[in-house]
Protein backbone atom coordinates (compact mmCIF):
# COMPACT_ATOMS: atom_id res chain seq x y z
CA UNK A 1 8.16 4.39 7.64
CA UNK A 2 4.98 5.45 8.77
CA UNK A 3 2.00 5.55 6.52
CA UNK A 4 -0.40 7.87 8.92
CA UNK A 5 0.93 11.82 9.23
CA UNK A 6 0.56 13.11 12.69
CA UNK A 7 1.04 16.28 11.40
CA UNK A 8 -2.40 16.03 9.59
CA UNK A 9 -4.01 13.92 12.58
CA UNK A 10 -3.42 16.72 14.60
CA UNK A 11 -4.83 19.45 12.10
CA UNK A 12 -8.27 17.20 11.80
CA UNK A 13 -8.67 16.84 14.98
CA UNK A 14 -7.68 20.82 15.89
CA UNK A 15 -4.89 20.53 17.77
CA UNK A 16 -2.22 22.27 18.02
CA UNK A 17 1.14 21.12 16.25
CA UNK A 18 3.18 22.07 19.52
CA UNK A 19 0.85 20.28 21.96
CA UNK A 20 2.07 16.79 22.98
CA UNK A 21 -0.74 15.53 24.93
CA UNK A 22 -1.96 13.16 22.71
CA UNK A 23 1.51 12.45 20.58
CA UNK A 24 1.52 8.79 22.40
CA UNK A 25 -1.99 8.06 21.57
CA UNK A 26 -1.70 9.11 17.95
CA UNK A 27 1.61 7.00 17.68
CA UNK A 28 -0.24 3.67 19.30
CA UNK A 29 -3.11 4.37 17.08
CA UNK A 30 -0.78 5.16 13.95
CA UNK A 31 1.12 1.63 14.42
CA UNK A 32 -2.39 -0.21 14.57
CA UNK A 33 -4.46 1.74 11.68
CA UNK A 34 -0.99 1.45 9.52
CA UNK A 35 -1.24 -2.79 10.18
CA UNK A 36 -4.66 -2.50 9.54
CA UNK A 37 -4.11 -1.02 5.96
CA UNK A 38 -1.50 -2.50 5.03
CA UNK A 39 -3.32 -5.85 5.97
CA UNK A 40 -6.44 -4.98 4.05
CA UNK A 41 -4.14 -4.25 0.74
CA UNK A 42 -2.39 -7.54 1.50
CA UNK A 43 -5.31 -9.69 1.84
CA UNK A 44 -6.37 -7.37 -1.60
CA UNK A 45 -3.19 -8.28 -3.67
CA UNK A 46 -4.22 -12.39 -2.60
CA UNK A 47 -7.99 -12.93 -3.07
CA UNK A 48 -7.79 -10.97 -6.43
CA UNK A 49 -4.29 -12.03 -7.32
CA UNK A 50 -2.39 -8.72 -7.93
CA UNK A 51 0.70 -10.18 -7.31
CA UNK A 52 2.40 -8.27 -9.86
CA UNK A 53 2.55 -5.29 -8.51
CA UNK A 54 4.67 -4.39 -5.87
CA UNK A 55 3.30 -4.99 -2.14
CA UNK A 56 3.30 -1.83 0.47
CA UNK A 57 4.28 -2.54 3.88
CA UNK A 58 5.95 -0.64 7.36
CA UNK A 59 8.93 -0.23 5.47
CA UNK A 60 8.12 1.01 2.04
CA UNK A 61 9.57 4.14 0.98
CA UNK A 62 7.32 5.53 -2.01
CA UNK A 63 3.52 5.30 -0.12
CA UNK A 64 1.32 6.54 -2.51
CA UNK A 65 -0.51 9.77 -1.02
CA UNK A 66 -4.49 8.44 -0.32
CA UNK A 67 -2.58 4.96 1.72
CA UNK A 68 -1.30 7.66 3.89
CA UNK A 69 -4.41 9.41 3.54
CA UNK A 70 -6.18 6.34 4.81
CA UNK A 71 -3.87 5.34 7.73
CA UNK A 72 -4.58 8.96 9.01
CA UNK A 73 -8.49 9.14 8.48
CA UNK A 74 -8.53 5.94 10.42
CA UNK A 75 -5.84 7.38 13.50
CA UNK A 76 -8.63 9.96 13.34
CA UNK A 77 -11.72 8.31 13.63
CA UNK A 78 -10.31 6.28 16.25
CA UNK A 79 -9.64 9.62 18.03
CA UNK A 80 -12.91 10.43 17.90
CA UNK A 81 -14.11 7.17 19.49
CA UNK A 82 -11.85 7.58 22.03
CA UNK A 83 -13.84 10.65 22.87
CA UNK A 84 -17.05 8.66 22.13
CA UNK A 85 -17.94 10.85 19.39
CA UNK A 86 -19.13 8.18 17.25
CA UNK A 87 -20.88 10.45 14.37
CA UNK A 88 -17.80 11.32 13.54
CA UNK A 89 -15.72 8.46 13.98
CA UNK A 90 -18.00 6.84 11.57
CA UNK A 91 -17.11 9.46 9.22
CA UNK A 92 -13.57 9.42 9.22
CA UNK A 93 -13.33 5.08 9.15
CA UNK A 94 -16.19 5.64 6.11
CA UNK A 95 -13.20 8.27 4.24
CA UNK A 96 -10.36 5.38 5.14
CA UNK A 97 -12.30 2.48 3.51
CA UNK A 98 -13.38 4.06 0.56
CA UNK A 99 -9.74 5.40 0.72
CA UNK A 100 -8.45 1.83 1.09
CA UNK A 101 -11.00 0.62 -1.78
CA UNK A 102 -9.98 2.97 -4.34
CA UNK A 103 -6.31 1.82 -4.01
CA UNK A 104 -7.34 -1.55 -4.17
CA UNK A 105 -9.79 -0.48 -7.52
CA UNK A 106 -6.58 1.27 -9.04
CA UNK A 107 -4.53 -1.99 -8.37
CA UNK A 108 -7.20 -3.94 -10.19
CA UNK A 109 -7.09 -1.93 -13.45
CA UNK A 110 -3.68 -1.69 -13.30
CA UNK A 111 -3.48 -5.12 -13.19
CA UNK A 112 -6.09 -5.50 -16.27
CA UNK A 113 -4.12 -2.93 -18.39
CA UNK A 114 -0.80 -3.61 -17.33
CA UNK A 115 -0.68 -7.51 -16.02
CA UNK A 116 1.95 -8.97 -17.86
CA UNK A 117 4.19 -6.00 -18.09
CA UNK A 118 4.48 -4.90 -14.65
């Protein structure tokens, strides 16, 4: 399962849901910016030892909402460097990785509330 929505790529980036043109791109780009997430919540769940709680990968089922979020704010800014608009691709990695971070923060109190238990 994917984490990035095309559906919402598409909508941030104002094109149309019917046009195709850039369905290929968005699906190369969705594949890498989903690795790249899930790798930075991996390497997360290691160096700070939140083993405990259950790992998201390609084929999780139940992705929580900002991970999605995240995957598709990155498919985005990447979009936007394609088209060398780097103001905004800048904005749009910024939203992932604080995305990304925030995940990682709730996994960290989860894991100080709820370490043994989980």
């Amino acid at each position: 399962m994917a984490l990035y929505e095309s559906a919402k790529v598409k909508e941030r980036m104002s094109i149309r849901s019917a046009d195709t043109t850039f369905d290929t791109t968005i699906g190369n780009l969705g594949t890498q910016c989903d690795s790249e997430v899930i790798e930075k919540i991996r390497t997360a769940r290691k160096e700070r030892k939140l083993e405990s709680l259950p790992p998201i990968d390609a084929s999780s089922t139940d992705i929580p909402q900002m991970l999605k979020d995240a995957s598709t704010d990155r498919v985005v800014a990447y979009m936007f460097l394609i088209k060398q608009r780097i103001d905004t691709y800048v904005k749009f990695k910024e939203k992932s990785d604080l995305a990304i971070d925030d995940y990682i923060m709730v996994l960290e109190q989860d894991k100080l509330l709820y370490g043994d238990m989980v």
